[in-house]
C-alpha atoms as a PDB file:
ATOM      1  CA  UNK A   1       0.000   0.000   0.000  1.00  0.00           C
ATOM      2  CA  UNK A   2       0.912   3.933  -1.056  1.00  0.00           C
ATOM      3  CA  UNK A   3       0.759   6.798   1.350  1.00  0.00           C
ATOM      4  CA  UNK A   4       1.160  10.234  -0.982  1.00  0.00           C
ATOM      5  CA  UNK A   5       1.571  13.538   0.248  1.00  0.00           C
ATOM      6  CA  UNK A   6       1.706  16.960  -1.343  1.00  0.00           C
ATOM      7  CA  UNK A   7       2.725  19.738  -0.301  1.00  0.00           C
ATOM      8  CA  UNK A   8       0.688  21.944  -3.062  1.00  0.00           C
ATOM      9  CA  UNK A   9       2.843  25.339  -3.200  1.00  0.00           C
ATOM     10  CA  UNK A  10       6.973  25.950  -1.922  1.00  0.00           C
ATOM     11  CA  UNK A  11       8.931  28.923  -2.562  1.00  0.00           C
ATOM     12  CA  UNK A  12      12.129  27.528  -3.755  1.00  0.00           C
ATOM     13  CA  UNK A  13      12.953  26.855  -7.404  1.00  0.00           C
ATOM     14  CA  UNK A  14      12.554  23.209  -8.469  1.00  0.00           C
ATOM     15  CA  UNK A  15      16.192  22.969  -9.351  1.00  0.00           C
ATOM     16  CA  UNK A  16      17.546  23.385  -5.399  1.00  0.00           C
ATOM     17  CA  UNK A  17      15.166  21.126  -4.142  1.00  0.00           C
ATOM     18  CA  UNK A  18      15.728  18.020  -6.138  1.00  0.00           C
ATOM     19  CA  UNK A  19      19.201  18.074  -4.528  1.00  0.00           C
ATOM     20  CA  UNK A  20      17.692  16.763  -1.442  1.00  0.00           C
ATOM     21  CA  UNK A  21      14.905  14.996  -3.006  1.00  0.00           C
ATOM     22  CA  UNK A  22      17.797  12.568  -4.429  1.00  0.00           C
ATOM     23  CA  UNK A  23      19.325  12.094  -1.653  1.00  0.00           C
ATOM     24  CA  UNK A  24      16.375  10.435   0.429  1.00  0.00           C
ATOM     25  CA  UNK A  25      14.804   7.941  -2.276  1.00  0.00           C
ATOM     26  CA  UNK A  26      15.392   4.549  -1.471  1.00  0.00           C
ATOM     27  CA  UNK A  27      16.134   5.182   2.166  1.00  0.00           C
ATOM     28  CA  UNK A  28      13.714   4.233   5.184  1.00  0.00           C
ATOM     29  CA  UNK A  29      11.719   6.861   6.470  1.00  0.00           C
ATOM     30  CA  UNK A  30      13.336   7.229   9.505  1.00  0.00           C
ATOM     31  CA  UNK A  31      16.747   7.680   7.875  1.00  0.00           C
ATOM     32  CA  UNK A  32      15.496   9.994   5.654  1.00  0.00           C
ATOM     33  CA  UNK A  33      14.534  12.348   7.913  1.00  0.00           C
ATOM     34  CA  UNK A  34      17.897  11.720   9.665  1.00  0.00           C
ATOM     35  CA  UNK A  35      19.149  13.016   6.783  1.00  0.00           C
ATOM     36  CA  UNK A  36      17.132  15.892   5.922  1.00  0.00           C
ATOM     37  CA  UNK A  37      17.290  17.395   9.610  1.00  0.00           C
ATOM     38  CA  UNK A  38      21.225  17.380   9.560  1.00  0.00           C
ATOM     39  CA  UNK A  39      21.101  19.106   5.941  1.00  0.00           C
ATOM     40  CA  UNK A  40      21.922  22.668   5.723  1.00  0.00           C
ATOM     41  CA  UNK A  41      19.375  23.785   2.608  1.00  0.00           C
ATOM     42  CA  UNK A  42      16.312  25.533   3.112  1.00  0.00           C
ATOM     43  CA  UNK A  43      14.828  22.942   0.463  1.00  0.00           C
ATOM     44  CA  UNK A  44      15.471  20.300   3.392  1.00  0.00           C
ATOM     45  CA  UNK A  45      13.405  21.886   5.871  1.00  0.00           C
ATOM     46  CA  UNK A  46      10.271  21.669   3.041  1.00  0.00           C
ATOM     47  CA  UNK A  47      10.758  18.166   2.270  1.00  0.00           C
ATOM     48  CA  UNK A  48      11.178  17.293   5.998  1.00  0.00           C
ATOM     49  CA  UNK A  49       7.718  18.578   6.742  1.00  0.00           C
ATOM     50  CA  UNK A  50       6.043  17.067   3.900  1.00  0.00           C
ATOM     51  CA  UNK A  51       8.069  13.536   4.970  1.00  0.00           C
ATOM     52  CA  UNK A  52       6.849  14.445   8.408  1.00  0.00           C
ATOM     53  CA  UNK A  53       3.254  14.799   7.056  1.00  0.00           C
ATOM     54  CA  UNK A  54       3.370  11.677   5.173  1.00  0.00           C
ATOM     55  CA  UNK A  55       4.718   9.219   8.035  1.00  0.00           C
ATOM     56  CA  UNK A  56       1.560  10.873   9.899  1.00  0.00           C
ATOM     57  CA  UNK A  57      -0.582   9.894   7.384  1.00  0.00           C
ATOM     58  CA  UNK A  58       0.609   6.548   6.694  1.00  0.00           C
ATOM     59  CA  UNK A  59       0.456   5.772  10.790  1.00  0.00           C
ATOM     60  CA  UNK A  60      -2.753   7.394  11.207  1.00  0.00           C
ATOM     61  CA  UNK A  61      -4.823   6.987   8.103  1.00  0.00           C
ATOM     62  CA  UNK A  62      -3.132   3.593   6.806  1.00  0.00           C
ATOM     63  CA  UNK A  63      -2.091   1.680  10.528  1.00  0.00           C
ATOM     64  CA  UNK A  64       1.227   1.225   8.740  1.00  0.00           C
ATOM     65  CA  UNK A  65       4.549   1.109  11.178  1.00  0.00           C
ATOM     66  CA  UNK A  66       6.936   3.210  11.185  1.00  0.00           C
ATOM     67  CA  UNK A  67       9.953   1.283  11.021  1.00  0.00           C
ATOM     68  CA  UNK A  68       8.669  -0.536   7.902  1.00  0.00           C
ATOM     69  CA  UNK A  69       8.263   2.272   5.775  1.00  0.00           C
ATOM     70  CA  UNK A  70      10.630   2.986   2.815  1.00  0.00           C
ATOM     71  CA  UNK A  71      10.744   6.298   0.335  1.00  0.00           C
ATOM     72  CA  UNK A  72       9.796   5.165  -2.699  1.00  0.00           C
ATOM     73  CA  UNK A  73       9.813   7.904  -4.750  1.00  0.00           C
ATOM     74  CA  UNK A  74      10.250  11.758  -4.261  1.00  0.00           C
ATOM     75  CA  UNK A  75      10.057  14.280  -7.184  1.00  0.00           C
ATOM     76  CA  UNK A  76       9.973  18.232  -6.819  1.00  0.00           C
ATOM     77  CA  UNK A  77       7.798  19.236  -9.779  1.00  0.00           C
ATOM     78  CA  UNK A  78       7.939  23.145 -11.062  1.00  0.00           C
ATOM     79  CA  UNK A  79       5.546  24.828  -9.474  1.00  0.00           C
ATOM     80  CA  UNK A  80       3.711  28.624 -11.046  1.00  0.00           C
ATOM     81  CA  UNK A  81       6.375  30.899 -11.923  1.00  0.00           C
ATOM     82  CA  UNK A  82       5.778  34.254 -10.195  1.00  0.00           C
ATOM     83  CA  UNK A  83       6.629  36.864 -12.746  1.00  0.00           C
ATOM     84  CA  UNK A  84       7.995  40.298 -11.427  1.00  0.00           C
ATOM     85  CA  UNK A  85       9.783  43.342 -12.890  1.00  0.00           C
ATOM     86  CA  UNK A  86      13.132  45.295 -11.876  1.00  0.00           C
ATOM     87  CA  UNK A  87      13.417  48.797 -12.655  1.00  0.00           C
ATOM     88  CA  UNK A  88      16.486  49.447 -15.076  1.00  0.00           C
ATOM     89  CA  UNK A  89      18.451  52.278 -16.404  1.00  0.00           C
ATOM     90  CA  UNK A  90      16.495  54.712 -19.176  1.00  0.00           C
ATOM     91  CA  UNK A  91      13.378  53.834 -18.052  1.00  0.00           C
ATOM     92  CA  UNK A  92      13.541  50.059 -18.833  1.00  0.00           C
ATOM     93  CA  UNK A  93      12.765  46.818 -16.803  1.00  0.00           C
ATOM     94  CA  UNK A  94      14.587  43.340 -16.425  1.00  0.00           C
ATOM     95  CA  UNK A  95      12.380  40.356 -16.003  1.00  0.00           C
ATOM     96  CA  UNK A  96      12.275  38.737 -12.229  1.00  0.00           C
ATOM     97  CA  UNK A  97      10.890  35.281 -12.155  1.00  0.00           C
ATOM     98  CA  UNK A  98      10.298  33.428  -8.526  1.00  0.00           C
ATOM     99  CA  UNK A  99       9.709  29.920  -9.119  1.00  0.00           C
ATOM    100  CA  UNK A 100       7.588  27.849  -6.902  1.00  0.00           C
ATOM    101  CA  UNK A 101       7.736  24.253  -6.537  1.00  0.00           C
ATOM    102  CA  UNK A 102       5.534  21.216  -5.718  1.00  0.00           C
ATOM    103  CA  UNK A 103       6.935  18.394  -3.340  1.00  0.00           C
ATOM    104  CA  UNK A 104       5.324  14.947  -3.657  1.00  0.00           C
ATOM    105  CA  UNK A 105       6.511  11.982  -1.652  1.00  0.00           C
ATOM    106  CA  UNK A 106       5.225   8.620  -1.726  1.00  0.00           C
ATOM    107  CA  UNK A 107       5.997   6.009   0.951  1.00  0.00           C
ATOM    108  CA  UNK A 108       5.663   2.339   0.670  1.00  0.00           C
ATOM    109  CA  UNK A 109       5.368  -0.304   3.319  1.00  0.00           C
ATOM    110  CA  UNK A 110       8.541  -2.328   3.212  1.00  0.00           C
ATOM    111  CA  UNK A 111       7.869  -6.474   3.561  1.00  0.00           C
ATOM    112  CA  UNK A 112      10.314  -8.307   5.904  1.00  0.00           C
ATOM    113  CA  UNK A 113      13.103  -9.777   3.491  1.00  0.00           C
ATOM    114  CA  UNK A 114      13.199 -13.268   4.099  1.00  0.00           C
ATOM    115  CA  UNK A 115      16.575 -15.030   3.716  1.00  0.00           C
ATOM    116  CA  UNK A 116      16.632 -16.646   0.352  1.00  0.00           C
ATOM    117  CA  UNK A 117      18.624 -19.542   0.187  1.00  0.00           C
ATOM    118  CA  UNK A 118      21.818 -18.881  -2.991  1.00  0.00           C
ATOM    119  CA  UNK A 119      22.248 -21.971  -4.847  1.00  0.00           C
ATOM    120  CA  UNK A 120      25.710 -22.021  -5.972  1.00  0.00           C
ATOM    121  CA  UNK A 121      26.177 -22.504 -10.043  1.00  0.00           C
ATOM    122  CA  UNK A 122      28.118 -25.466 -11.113  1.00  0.00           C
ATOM    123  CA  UNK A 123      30.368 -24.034 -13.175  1.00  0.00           C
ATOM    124  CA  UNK A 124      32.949 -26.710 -15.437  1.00  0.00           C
ATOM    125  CA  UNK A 125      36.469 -25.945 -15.758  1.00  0.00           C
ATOM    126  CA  UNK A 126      38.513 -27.423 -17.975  1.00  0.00           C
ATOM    127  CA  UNK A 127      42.168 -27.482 -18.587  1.00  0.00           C
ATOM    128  CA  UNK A 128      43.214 -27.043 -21.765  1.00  0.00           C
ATOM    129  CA  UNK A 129      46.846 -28.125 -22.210  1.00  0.00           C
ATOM    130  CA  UNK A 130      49.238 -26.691 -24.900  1.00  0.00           C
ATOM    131  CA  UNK A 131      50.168 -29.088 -27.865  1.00  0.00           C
ATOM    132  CA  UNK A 132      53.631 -30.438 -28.209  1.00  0.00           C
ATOM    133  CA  UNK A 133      55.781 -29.253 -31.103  1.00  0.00           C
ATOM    134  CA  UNK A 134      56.979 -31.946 -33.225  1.00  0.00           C
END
């Protein structure tokens, strides 16, 4: 079972938060928050409440457990580009654009991994001896 959650609006540019987003996929949900508390980008502290909002949701909503939950996937999406202008010289303007972003992570309930018994290939060797000169 999935347990989404979105946050719908951030003000950081898609670009700085995939940096973190990356860095958390794949990892258990506890570790990734681990990680995102002890990271110095504003991006992190975004992601860590939306990861915060989705382990609530998952316990809550789902009766999932904690410790078995795993980040499956978390993308950072471009968001509505706020478009602003800067006065410049001669009466002209330069373009200011403030991008927004939308955070979506999706948790999945990670099944105990059972030791699976490696059955070792037979593998032939043969030695191959040189021919004698005659």
């Amino acid at each position: 079972m999935e347990v989404k959650a979105i946050t719908r609006f951030a003000r950081i540019s898609a670009f700085k938060a995939r940096e973190v987003t990356r860095e958390i996929q794949g990892l258990s949900a506890l570790q990734a928050l681990d990680v995102v508390r002890f990271s110095p980008k504003k991006a992190a502290r975004l992601i860590g409440k939306t990861l915060s909002s989705a382990i609530a949701n998952a316990e809550n909503n789902n009766r999932m457990k904690v410790q078995n939950l795993l980040v499956k996937e978390a993308v950072v999406g471009e968001g509505p580009t706020f478009k602003r202008f800067q006065p410049k010289a001669r009466g002209s303007a330069g373009p200011i654009r403030k991008r927004t972003s939308h955070i979506k992570i999706i948790l999945v309930e990670q099944e105990l991994k059972e030791e699976k018994k490696v059955k070792k290939a037979k593998v032939k060797t043969e030695v191959v001896k040189p021919e004698a000169k005659s």
